[in-house]
N, C-alpha and C. Protein backbone atom coordinates (compact mmCIF):
# COMPACT_ATOMS: atom_id res chain seq x y z
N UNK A 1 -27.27 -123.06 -88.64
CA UNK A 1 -26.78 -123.93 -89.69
C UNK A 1 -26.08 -125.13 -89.06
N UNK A 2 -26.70 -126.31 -89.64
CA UNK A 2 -25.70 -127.79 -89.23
C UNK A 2 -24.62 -128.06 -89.83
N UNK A 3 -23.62 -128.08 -89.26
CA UNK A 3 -22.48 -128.81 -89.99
C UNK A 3 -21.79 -130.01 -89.78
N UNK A 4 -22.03 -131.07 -90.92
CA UNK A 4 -21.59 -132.31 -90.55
C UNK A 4 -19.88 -132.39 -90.72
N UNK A 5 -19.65 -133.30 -90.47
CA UNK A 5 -17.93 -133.19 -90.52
C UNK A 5 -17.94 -135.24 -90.48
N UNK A 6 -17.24 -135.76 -91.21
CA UNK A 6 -17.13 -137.17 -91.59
C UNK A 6 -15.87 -137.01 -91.31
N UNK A 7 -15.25 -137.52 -90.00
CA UNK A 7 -13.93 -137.69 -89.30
C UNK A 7 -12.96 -138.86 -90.60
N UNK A 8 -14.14 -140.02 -90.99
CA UNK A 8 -12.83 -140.58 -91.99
C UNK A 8 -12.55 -139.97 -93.57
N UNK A 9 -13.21 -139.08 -93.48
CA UNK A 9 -12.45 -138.33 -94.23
C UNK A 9 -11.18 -137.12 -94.22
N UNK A 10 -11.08 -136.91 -93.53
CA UNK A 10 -9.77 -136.14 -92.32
C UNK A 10 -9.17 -136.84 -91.95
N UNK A 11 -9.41 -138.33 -91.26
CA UNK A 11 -8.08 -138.65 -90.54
C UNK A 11 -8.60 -140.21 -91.66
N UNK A 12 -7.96 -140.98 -90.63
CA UNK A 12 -7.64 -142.61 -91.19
C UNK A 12 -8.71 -143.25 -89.84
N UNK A 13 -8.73 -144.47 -90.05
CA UNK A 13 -9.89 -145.14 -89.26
C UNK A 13 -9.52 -144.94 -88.22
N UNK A 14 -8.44 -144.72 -87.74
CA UNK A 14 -8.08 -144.74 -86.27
C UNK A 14 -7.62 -143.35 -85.99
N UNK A 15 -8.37 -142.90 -84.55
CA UNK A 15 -7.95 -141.45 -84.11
C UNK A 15 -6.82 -141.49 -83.20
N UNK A 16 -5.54 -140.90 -83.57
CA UNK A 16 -4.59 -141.01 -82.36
C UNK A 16 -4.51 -138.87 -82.59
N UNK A 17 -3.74 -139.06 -80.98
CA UNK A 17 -3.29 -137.85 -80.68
C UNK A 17 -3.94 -136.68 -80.42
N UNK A 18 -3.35 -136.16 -79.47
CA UNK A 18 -4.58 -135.05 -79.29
C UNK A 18 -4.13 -133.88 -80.06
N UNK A 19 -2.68 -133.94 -80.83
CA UNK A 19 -2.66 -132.51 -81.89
C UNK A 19 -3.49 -133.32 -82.95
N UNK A 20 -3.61 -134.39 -83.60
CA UNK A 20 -4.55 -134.58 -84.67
C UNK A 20 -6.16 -133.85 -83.75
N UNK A 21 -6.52 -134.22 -83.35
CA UNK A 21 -7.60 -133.95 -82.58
C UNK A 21 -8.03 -132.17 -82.91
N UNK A 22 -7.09 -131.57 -82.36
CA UNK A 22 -6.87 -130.12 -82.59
C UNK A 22 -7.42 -129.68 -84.15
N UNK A 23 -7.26 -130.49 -84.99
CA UNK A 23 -7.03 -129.97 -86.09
C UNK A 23 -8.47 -130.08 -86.47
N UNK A 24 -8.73 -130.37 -85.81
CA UNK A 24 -10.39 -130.30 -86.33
C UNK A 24 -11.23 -129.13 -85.99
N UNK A 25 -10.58 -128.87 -84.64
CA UNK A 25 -10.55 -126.88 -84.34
C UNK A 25 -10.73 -126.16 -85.91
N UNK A 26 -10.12 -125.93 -87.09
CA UNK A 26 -9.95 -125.34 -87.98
C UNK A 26 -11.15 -126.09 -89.32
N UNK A 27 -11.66 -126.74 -88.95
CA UNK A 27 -12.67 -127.81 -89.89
C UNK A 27 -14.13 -127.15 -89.28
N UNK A 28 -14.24 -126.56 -88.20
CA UNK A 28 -15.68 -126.27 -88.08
C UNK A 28 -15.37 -124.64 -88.12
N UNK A 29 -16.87 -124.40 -89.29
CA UNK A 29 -16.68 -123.29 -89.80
C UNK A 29 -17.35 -122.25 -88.52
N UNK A 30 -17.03 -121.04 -88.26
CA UNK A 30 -17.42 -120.05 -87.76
C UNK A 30 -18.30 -119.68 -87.33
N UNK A 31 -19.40 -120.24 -88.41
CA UNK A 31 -20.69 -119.66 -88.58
C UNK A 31 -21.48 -120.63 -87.81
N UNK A 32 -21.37 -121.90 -87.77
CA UNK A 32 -21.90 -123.24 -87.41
C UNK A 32 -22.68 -123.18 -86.06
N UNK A 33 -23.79 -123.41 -86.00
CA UNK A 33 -24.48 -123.50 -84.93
C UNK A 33 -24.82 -124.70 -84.11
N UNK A 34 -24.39 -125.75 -85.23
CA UNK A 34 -24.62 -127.12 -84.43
C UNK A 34 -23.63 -128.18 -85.59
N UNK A 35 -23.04 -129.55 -85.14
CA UNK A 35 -21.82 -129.67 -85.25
C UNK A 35 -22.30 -131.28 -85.15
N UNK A 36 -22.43 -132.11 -86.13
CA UNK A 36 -21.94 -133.52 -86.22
C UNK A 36 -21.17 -134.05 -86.67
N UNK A 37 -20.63 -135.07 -85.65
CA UNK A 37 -19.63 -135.49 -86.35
C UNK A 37 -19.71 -137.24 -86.03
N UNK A 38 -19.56 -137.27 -87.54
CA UNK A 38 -19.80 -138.79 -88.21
C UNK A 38 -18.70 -139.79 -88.00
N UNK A 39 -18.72 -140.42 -87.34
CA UNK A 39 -17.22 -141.84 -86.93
C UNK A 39 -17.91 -142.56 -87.63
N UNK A 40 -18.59 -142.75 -89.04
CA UNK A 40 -18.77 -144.06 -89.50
C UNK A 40 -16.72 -144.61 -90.07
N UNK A 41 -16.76 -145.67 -89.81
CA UNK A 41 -15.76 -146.50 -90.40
C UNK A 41 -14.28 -146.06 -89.38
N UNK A 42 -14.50 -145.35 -88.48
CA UNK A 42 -13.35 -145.32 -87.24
C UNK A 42 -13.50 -146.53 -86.27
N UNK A 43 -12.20 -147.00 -86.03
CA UNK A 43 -12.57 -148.09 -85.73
C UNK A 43 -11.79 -147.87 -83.93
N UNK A 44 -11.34 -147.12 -83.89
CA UNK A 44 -10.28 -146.45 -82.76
C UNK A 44 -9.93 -145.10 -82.68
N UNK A 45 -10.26 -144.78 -81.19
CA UNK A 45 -9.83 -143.19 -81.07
C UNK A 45 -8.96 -143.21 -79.16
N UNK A 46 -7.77 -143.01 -79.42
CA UNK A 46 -7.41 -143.20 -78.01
C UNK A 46 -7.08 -141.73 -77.23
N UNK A 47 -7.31 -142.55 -76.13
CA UNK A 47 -7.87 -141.56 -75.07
C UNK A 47 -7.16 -139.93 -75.10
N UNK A 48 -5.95 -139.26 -75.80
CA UNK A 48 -5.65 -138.40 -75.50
C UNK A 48 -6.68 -137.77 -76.84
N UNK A 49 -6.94 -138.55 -78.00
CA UNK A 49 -7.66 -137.78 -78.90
C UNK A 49 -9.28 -137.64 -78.13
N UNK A 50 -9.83 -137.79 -77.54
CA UNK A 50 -10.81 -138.18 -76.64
C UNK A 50 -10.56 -136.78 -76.22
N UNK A 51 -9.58 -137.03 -75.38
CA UNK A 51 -9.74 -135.60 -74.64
C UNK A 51 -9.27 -134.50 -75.18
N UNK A 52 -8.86 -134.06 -75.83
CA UNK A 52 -8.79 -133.21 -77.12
C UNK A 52 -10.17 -132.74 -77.68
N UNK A 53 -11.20 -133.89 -77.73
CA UNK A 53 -12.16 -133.36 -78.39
C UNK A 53 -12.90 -132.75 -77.36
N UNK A 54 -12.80 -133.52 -76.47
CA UNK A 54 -13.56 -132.84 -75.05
C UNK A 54 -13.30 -131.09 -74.74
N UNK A 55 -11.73 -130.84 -74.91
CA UNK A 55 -11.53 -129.52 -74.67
C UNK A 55 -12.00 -128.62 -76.00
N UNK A 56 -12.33 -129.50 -77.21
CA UNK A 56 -13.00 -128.22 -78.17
C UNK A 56 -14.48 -128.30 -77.90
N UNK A 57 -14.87 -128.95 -77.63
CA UNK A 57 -16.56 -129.30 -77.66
C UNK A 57 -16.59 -128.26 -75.84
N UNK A 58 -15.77 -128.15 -74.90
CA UNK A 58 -15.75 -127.08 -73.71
C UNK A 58 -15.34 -125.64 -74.47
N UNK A 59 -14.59 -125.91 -75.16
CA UNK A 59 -14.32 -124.35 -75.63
C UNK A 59 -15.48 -123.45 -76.49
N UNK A 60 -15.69 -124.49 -77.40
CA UNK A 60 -16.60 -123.85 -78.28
C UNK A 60 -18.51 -124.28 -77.65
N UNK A 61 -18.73 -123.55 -76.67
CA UNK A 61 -19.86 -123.62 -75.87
C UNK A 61 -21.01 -123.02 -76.62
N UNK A 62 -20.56 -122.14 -77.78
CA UNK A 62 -22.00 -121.78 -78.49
C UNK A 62 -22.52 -122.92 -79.26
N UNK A 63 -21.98 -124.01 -79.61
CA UNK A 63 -21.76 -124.54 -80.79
C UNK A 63 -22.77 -125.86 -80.21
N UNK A 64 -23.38 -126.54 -80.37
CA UNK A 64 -24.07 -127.80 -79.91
C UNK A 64 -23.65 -128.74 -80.87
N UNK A 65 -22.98 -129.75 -80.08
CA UNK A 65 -21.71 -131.19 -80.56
C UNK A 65 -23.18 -132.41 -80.75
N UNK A 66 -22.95 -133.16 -81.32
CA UNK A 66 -23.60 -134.50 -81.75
C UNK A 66 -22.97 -135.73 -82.74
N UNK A 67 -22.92 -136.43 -81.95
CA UNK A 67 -22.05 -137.47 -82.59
C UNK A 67 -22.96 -138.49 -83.27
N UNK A 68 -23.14 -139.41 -84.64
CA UNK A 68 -23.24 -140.14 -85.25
C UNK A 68 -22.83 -141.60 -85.53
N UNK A 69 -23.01 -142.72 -86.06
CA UNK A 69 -22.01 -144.03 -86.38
C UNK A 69 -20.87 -143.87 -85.37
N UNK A 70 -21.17 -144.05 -83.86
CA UNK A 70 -19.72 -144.29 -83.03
C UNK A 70 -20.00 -146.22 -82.93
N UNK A 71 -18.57 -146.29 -83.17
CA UNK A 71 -18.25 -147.99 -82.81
C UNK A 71 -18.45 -148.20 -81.61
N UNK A 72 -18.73 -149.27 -80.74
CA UNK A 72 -18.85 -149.51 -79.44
C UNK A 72 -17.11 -148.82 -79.01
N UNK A 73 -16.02 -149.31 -79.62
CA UNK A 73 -14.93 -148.91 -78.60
C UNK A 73 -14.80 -147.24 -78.92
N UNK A 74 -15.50 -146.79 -79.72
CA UNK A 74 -15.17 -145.04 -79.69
C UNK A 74 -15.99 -144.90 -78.48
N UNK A 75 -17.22 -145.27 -78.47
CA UNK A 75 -17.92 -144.85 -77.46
C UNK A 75 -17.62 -144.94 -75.98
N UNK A 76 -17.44 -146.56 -76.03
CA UNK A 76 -16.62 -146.62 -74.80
C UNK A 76 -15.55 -145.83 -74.19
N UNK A 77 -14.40 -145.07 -75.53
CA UNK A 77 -13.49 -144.16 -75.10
C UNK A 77 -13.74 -142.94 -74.33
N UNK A 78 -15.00 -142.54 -75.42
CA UNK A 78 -16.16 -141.22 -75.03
C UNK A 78 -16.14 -141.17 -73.44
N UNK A 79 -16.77 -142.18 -73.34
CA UNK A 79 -17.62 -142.18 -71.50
C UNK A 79 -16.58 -142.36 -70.85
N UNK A 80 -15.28 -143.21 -71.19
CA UNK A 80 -14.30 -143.27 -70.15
C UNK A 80 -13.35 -141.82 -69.93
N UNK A 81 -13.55 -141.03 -70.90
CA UNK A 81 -12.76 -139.55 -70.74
C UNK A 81 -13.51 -138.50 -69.84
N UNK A 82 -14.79 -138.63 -70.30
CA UNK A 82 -15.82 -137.62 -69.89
C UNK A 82 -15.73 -138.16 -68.50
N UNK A 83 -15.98 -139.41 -67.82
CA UNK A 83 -16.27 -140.09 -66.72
C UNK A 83 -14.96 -139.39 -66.04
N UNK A 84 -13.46 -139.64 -66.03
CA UNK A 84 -12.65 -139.38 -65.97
C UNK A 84 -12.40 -137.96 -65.82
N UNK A 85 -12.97 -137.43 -66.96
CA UNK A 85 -13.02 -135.67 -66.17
C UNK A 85 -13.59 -135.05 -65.33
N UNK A 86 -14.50 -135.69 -64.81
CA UNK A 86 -15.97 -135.27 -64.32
C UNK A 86 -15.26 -135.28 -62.58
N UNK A 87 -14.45 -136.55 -62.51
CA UNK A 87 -13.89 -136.54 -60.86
C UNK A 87 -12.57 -135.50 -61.15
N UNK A 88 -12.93 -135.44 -59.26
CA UNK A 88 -11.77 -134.40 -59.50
C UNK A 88 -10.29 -135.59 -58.76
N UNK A 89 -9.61 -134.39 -59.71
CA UNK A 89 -8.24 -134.79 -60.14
C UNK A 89 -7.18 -134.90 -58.72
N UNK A 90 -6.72 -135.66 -58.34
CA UNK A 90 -5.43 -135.29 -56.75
C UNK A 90 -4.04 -136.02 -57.31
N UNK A 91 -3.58 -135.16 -57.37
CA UNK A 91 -2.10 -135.12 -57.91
C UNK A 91 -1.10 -134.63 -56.43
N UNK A 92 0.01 -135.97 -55.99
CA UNK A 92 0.87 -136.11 -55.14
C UNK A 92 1.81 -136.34 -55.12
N UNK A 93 3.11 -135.61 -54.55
CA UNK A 93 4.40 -135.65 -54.91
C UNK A 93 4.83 -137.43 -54.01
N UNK A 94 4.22 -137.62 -52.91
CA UNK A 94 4.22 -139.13 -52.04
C UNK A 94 5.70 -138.57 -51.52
N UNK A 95 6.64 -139.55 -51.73
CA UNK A 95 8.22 -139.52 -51.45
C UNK A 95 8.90 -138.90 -51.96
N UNK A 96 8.31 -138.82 -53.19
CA UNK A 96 9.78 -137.68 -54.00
C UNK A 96 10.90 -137.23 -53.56
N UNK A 97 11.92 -137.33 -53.86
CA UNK A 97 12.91 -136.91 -53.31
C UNK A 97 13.61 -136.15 -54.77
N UNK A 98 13.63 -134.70 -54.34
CA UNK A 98 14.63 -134.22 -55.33
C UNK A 98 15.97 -133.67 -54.82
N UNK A 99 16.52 -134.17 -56.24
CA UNK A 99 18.11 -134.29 -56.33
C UNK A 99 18.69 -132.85 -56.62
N UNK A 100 19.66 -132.08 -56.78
CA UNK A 100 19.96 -130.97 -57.16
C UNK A 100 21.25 -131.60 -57.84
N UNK A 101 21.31 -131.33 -59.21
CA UNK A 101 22.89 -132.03 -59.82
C UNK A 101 23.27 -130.43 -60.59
N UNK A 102 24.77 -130.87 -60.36
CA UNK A 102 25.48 -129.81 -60.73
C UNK A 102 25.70 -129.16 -62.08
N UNK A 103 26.33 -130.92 -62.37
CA UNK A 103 26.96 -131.00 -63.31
C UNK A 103 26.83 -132.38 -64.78
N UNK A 104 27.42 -133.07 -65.57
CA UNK A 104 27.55 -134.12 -66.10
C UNK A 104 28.19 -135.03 -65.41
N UNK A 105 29.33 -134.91 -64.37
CA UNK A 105 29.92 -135.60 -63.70
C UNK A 105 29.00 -136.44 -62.35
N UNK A 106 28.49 -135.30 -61.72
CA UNK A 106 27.12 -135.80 -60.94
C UNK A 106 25.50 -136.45 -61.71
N UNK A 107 25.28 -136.22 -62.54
CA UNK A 107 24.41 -137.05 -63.25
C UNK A 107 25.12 -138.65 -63.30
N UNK A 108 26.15 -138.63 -63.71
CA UNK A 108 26.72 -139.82 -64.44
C UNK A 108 26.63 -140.54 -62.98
N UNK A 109 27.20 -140.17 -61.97
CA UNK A 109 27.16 -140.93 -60.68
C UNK A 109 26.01 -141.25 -60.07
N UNK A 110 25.24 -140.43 -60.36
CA UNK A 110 23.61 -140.90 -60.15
C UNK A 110 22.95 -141.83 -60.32
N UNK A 111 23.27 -142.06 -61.79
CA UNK A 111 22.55 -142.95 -62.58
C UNK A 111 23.50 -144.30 -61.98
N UNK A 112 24.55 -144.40 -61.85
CA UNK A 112 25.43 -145.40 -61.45
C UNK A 112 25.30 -145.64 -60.11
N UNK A 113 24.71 -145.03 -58.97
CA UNK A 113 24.08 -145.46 -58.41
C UNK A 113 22.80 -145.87 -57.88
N UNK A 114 21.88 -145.44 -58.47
CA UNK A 114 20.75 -146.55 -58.81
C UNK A 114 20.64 -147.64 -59.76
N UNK A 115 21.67 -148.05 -60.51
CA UNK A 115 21.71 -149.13 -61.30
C UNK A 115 21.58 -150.70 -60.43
């Protein structure tokens, strides 16, 4: 069974957030074997709702995703998330230097000296 899903009817033209994003988790029914979803009249979806959709369209792997009416900048968002996930990730502390504070008295001096 196909199930379409018309995003401006759920949200507003513009997609923010990746808990809005989530909520569409609960909009595709159970049973659904294949899954479109219609961006006619979205005019914006930024990148954390992007990747939001990315992690339901990975989660739900039985399900085959197809998208409809994407605006050039949804699309563009599309490929820049997916592109973006696809490399792998290197996360570095560089210099970091951590502080150990005690108290409120040592915070306050902290901040007063990097001012």
């Amino acid at each position: 069974m196909k199930q379409t899903i018309k995003l401006r009817d759920i949200y507003a033209a513009d997609l923010y957030t990746r808990s809005r994003a989530a909520e569409l988790r609960s909009k595709i029914e159970v049973t659904t074997e294949e899954v479109e979803l219609d961006f006619d009249q979205i005019g914006f979806m930024s990148r954390s709702f992007a990747d939001e959709l990315c992690n339901i369209i990975d989660d739900m792997k039985s399900i085959k995703f197809s998208f409809i009416n994407r605006s050039d900048e949804v699309e563009t968002m599309m490929n820049k998330v997916v592109e973006g996930r696809s490399r792998e990730r290197k996360r570095g502390v560089g210099n970091a230097k951590i502080f150990k504070i005690k108290n409120l008295e040592e915070l306050s001096k902290y901040f007063l000296e990097m001012a």
